[in-house]
C-alpha atoms as a PDB file:
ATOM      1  CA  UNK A   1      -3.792 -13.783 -21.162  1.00  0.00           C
ATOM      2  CA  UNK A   2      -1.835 -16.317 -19.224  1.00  0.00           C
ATOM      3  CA  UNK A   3       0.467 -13.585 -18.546  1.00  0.00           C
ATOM      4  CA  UNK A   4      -2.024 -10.988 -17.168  1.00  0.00           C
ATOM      5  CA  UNK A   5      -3.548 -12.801 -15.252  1.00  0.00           C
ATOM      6  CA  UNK A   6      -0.831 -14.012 -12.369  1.00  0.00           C
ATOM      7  CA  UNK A   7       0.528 -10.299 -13.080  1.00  0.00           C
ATOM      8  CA  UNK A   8      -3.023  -8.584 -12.310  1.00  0.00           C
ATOM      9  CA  UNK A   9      -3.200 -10.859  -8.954  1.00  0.00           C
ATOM     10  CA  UNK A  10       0.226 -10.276  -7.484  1.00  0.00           C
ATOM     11  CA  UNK A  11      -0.816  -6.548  -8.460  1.00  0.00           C
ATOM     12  CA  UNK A  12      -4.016  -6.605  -6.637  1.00  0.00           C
ATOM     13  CA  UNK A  13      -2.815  -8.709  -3.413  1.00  0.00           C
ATOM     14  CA  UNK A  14       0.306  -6.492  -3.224  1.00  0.00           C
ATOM     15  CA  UNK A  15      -1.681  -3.532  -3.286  1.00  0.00           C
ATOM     16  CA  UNK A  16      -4.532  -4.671  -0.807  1.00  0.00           C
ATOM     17  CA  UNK A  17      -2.180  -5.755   1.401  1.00  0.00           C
ATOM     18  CA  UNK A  18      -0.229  -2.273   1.348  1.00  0.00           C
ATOM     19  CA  UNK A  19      -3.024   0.313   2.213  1.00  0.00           C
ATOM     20  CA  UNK A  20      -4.682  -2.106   4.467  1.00  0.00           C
ATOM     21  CA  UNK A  21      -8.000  -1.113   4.754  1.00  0.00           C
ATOM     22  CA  UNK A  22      -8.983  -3.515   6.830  1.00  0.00           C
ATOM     23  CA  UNK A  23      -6.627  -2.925   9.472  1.00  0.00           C
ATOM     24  CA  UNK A  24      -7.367   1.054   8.592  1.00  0.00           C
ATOM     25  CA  UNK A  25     -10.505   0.623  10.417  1.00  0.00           C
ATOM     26  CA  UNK A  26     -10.033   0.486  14.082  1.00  0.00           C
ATOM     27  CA  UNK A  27      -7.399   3.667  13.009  1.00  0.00           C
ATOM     28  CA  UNK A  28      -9.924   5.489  10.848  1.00  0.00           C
ATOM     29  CA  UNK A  29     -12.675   4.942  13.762  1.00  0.00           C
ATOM     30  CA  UNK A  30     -10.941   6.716  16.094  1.00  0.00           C
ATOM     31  CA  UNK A  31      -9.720   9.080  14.409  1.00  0.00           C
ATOM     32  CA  UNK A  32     -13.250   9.940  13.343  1.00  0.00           C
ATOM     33  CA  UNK A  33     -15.102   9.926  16.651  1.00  0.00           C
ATOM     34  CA  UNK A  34     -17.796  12.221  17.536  1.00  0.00           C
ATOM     35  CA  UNK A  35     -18.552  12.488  13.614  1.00  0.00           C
ATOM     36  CA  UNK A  36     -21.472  11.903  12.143  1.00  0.00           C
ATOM     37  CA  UNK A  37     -21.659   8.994   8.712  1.00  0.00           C
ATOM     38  CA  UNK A  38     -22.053  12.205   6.047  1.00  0.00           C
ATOM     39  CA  UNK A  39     -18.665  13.407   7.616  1.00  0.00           C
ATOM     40  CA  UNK A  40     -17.315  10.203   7.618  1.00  0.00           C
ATOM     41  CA  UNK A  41     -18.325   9.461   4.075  1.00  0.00           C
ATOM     42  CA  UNK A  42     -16.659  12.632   3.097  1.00  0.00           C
ATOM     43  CA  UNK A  43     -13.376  11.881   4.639  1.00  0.00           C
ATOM     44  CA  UNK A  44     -13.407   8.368   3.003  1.00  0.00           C
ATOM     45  CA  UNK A  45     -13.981   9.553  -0.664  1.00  0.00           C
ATOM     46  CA  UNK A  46     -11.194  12.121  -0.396  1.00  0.00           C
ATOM     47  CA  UNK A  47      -9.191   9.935   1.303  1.00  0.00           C
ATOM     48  CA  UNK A  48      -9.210   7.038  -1.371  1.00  0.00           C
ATOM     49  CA  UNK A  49      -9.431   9.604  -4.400  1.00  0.00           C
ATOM     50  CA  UNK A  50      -6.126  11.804  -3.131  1.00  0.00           C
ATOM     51  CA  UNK A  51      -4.489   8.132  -2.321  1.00  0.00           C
ATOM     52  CA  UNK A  52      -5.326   6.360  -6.094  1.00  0.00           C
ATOM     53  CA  UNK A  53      -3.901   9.767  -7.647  1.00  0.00           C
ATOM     54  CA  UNK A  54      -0.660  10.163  -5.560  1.00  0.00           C
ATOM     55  CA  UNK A  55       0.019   6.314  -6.362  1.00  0.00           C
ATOM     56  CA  UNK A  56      -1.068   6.591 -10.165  1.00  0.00           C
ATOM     57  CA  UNK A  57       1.253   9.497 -10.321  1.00  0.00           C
ATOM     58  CA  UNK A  58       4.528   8.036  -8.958  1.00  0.00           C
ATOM     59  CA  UNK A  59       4.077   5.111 -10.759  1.00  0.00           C
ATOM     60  CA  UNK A  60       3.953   6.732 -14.072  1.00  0.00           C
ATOM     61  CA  UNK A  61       6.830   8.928 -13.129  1.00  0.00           C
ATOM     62  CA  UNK A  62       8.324   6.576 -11.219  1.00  0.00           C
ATOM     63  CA  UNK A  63      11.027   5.882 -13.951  1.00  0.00           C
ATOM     64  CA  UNK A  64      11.400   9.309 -15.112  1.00  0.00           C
ATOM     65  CA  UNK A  65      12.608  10.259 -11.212  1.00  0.00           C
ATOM     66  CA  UNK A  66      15.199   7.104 -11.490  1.00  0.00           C
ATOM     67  CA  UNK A  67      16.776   8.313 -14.768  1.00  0.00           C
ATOM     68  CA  UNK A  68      17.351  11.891 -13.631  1.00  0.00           C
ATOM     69  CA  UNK A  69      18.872  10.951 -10.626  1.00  0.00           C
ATOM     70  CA  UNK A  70      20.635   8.017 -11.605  1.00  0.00           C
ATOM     71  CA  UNK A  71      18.536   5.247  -9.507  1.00  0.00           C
ATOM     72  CA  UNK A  72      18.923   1.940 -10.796  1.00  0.00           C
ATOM     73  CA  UNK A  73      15.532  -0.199 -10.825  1.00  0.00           C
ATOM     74  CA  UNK A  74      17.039  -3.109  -8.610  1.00  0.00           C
ATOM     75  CA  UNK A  75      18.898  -0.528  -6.593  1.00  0.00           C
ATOM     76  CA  UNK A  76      14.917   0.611  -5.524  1.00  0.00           C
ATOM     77  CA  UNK A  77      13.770  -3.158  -5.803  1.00  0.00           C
ATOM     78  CA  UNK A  78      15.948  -3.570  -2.671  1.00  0.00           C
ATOM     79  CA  UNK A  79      15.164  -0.390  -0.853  1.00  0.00           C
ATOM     80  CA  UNK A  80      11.387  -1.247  -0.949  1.00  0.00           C
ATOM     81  CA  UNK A  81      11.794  -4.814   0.044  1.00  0.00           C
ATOM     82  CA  UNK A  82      13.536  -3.486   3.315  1.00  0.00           C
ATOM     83  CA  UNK A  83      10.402  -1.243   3.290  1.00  0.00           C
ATOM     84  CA  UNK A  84       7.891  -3.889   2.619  1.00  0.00           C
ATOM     85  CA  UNK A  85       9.488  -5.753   5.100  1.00  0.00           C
ATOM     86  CA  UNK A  86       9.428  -3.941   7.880  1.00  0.00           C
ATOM     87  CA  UNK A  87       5.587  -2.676   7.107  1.00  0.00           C
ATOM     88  CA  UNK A  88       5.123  -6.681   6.923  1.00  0.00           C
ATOM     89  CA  UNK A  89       6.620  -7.091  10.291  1.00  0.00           C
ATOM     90  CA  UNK A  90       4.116  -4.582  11.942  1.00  0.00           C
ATOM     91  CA  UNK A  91       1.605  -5.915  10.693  1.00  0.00           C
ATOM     92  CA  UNK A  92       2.569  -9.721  12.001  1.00  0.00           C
ATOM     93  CA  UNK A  93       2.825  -7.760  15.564  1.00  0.00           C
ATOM     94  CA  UNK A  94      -0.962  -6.353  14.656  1.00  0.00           C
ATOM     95  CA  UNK A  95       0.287  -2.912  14.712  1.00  0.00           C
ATOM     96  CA  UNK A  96      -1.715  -0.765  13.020  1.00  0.00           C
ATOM     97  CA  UNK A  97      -0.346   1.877  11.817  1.00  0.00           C
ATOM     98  CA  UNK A  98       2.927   4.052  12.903  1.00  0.00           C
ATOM     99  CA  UNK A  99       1.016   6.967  12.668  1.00  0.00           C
ATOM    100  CA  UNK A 100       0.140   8.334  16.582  1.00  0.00           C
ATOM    101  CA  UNK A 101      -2.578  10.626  17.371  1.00  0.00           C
ATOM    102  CA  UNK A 102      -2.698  12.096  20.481  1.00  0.00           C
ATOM    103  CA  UNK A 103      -6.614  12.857  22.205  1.00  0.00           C
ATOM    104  CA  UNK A 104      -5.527  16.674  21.983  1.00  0.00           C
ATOM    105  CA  UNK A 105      -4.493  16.514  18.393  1.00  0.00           C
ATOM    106  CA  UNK A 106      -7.534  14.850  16.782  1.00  0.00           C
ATOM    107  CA  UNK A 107      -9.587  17.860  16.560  1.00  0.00           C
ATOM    108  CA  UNK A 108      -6.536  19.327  15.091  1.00  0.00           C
ATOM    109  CA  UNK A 109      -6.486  16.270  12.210  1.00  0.00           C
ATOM    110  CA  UNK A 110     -10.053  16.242  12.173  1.00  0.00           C
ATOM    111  CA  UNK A 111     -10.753  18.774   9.252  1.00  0.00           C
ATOM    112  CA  UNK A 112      -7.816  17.507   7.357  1.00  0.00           C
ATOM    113  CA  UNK A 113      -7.325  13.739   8.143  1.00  0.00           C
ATOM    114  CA  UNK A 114      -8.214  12.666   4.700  1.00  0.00           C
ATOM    115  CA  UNK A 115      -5.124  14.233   3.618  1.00  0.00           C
ATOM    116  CA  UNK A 116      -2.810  13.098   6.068  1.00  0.00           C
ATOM    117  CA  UNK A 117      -2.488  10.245   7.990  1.00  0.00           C
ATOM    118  CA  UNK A 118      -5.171   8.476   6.194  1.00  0.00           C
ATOM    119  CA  UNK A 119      -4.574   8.915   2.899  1.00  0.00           C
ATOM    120  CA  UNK A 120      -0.749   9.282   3.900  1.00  0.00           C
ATOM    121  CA  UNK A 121       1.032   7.065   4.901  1.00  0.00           C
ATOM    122  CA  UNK A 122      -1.761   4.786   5.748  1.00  0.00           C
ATOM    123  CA  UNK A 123      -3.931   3.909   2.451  1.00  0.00           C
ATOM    124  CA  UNK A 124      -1.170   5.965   0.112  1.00  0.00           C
ATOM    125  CA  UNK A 125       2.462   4.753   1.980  1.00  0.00           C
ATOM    126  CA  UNK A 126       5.952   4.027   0.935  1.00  0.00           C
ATOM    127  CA  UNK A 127       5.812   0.717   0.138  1.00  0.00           C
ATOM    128  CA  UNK A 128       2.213   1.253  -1.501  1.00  0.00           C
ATOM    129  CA  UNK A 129       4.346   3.737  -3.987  1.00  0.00           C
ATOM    130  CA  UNK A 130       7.615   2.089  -4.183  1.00  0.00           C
ATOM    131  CA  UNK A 131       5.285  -1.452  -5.120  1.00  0.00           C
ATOM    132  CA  UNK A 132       3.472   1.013  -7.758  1.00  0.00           C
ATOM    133  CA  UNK A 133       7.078   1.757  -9.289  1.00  0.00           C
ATOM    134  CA  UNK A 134       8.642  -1.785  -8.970  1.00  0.00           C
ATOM    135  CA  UNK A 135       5.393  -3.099 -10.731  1.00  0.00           C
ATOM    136  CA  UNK A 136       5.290  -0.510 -13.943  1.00  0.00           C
ATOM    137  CA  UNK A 137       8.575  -1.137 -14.757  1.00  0.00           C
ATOM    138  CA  UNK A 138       7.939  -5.151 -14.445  1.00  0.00           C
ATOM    139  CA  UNK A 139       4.901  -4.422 -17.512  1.00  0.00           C
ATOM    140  CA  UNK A 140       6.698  -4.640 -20.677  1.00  0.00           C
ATOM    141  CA  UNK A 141       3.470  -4.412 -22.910  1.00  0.00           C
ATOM    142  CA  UNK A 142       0.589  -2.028 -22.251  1.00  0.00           C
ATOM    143  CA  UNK A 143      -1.933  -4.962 -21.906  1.00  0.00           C
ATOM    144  CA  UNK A 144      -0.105  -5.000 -18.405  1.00  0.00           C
ATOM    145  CA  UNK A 145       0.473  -1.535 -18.102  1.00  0.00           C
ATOM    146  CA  UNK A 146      -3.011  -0.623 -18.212  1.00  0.00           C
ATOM    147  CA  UNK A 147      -3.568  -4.088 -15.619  1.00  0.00           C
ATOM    148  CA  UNK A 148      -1.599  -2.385 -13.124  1.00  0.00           C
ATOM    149  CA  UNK A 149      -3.739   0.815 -13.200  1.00  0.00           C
ATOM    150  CA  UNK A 150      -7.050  -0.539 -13.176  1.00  0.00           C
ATOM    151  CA  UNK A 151      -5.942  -2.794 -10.310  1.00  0.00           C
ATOM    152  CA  UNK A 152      -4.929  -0.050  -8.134  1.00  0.00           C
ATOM    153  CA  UNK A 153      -8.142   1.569  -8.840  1.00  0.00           C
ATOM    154  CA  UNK A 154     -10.380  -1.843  -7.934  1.00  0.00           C
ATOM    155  CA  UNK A 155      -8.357  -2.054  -4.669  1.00  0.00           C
ATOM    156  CA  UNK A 156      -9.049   2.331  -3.542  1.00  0.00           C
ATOM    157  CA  UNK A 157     -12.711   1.207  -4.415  1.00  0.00           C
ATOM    158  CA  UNK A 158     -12.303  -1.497  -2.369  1.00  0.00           C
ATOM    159  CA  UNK A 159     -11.071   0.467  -0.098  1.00  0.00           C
ATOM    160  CA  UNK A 160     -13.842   3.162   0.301  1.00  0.00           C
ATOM    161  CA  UNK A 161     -16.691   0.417   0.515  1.00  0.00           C
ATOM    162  CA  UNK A 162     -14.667  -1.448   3.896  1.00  0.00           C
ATOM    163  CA  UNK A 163     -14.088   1.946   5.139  1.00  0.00           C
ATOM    164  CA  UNK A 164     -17.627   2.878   4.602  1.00  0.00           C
ATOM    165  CA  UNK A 165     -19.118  -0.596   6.497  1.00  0.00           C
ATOM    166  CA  UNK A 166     -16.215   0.284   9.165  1.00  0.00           C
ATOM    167  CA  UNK A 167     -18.364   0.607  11.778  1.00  0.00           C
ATOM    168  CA  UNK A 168     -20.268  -2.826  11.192  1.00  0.00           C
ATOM    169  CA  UNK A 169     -17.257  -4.817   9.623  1.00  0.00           C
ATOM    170  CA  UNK A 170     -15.340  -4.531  13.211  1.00  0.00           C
ATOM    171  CA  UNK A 171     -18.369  -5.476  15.040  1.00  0.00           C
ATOM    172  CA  UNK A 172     -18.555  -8.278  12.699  1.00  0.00           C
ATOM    173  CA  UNK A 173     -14.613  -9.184  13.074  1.00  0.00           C
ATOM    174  CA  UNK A 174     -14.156  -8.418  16.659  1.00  0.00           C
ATOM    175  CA  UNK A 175     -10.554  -7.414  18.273  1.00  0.00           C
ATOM    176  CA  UNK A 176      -9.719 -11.331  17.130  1.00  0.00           C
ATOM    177  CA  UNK A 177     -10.858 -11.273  13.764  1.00  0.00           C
ATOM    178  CA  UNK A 178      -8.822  -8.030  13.405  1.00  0.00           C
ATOM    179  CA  UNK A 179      -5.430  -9.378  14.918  1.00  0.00           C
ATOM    180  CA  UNK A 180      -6.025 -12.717  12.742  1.00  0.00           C
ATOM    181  CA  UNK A 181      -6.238 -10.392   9.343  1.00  0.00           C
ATOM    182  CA  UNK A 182      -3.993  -8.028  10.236  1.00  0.00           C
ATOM    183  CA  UNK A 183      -1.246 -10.594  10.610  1.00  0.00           C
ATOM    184  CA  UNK A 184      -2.198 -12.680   7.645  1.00  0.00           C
ATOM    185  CA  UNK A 185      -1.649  -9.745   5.551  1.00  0.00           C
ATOM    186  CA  UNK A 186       1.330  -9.085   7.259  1.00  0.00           C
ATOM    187  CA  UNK A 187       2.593 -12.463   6.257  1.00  0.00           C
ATOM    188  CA  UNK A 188       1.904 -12.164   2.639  1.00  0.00           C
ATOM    189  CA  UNK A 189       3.357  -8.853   2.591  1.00  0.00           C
ATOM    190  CA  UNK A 190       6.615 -10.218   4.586  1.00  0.00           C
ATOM    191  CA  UNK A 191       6.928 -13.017   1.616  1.00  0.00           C
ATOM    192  CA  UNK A 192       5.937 -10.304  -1.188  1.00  0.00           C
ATOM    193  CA  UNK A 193       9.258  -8.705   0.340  1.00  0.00           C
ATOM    194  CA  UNK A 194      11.690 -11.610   0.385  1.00  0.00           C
ATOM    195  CA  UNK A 195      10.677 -11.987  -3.763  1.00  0.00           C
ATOM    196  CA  UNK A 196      11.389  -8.247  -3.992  1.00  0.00           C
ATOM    197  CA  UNK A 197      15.004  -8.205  -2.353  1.00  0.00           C
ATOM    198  CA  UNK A 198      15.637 -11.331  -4.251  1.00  0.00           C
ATOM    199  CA  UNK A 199      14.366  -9.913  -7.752  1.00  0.00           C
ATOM    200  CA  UNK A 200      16.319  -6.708  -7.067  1.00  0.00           C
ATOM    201  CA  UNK A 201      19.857  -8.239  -5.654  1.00  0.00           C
ATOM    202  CA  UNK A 202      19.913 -10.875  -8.212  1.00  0.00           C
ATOM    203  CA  UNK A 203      20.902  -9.358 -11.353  1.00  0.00           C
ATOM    204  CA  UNK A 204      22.716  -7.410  -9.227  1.00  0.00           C
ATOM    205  CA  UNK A 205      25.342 -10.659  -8.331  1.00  0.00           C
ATOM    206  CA  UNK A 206      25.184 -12.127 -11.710  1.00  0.00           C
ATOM    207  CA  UNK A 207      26.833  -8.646 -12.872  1.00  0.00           C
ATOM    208  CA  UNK A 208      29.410  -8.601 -10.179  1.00  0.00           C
ATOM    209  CA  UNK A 209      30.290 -12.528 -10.866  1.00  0.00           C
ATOM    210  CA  UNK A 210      29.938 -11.935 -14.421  1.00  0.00           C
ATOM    211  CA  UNK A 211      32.658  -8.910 -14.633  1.00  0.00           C
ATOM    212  CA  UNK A 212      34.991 -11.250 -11.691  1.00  0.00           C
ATOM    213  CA  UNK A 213      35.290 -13.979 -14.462  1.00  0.00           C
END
């Protein structure tokens, strides 16, 4: 127990912090204009149900990928703290999300924006995945292994319930409530980072001084 429970929190603040919802909103609004709620619930529900089964699947496989071609796990532990990082350092600048819809092309996205960009990259990304990966191979027992999964799924429910109060949770927030989130997160997720390089490069140097002796 003393074990799960630091392992389910870095899980669940990792993960909340990664698909965003809150800062999601002000994206998914727009995105969603002229729509009635029914629509908008729709979009939500597929949205958070395609994003919780993408992530579940690449972090079961996750492993499986890295022994066929090769990848070492703090080889990836690096690669997604570079990622982390710079999704970190967005949000600090409260910047959204790098996906960019034009006025002309959001009746193009419309009937498939569940799929992509809100499910991906924005609630489903690459640091979202490459945290899902990192984490699995960090649970040793299945106690924790099991954790991780229903964590993911708390935080997509999550998710769906402050996309469905969207409309009255940025009402609520206002444009500086939204900045002021948006780059806490992104702080969290910055420092999240830093432990991920280091946890990844480590054993990495001890090797490399180890063999020099």
């Amino acid at each position: 127990m003393e074990t799960i429970i630091p392992y389910a929190l870095l899980c669940f603040t990792s993960f909340f912090t990664l698909t965003n919802p809150l800062g999601t909103m002000p994206v998914f609004l727009t995105m969603t204009n002229g729509l009635n709620e029914d629509e908008r619930k729709h979009i939500i529900k597929r949205a958070t149900i395609v994003s919780f089964v993408i992530l579940i699947a690449f972090t079961l496989c996750g492993q499986f990928v890295f022994k066929f071609f090769g990848i070492s796990t703090n080889g990836f532990r690096i690669a997604a703290g570079f990622i982390i990082l710079k999704i970190g350092y967005d949000m600090l600048q409260a910047r959204y999300s790098s996906a960019k819809l034009k006025d002309d092309e959001i009746k193009a996205y419309v009937n498939d924006i569940s799929i992509t960009p809100l499910s991906i990259p924005m609630l489903c990304g690459p640091g979202a995945i490459a945290n899902g990966i990192i984490l699995m191979s960090d649970a040793t027992t299945w106690e924790l292994k099991v954790t991780l999964i229903a964590t993911i799924a708390i935080v997509y429910i999550l998710s769906y319930i402050i996309l469905r109060l969207s409309t009255r949770l940025v009402k609520l927030m206002g444009e500086t409530g939204n900045n002021v989130m948006m780059r806490l997160m992104g702080l969290i997720l910055m420092v999240i980072a830093v432990e991920c390089f280091v946890g990844g490069i480590k054993p990495i140097l001890i090797d490399i001084i180890q063999m020099s002796r």
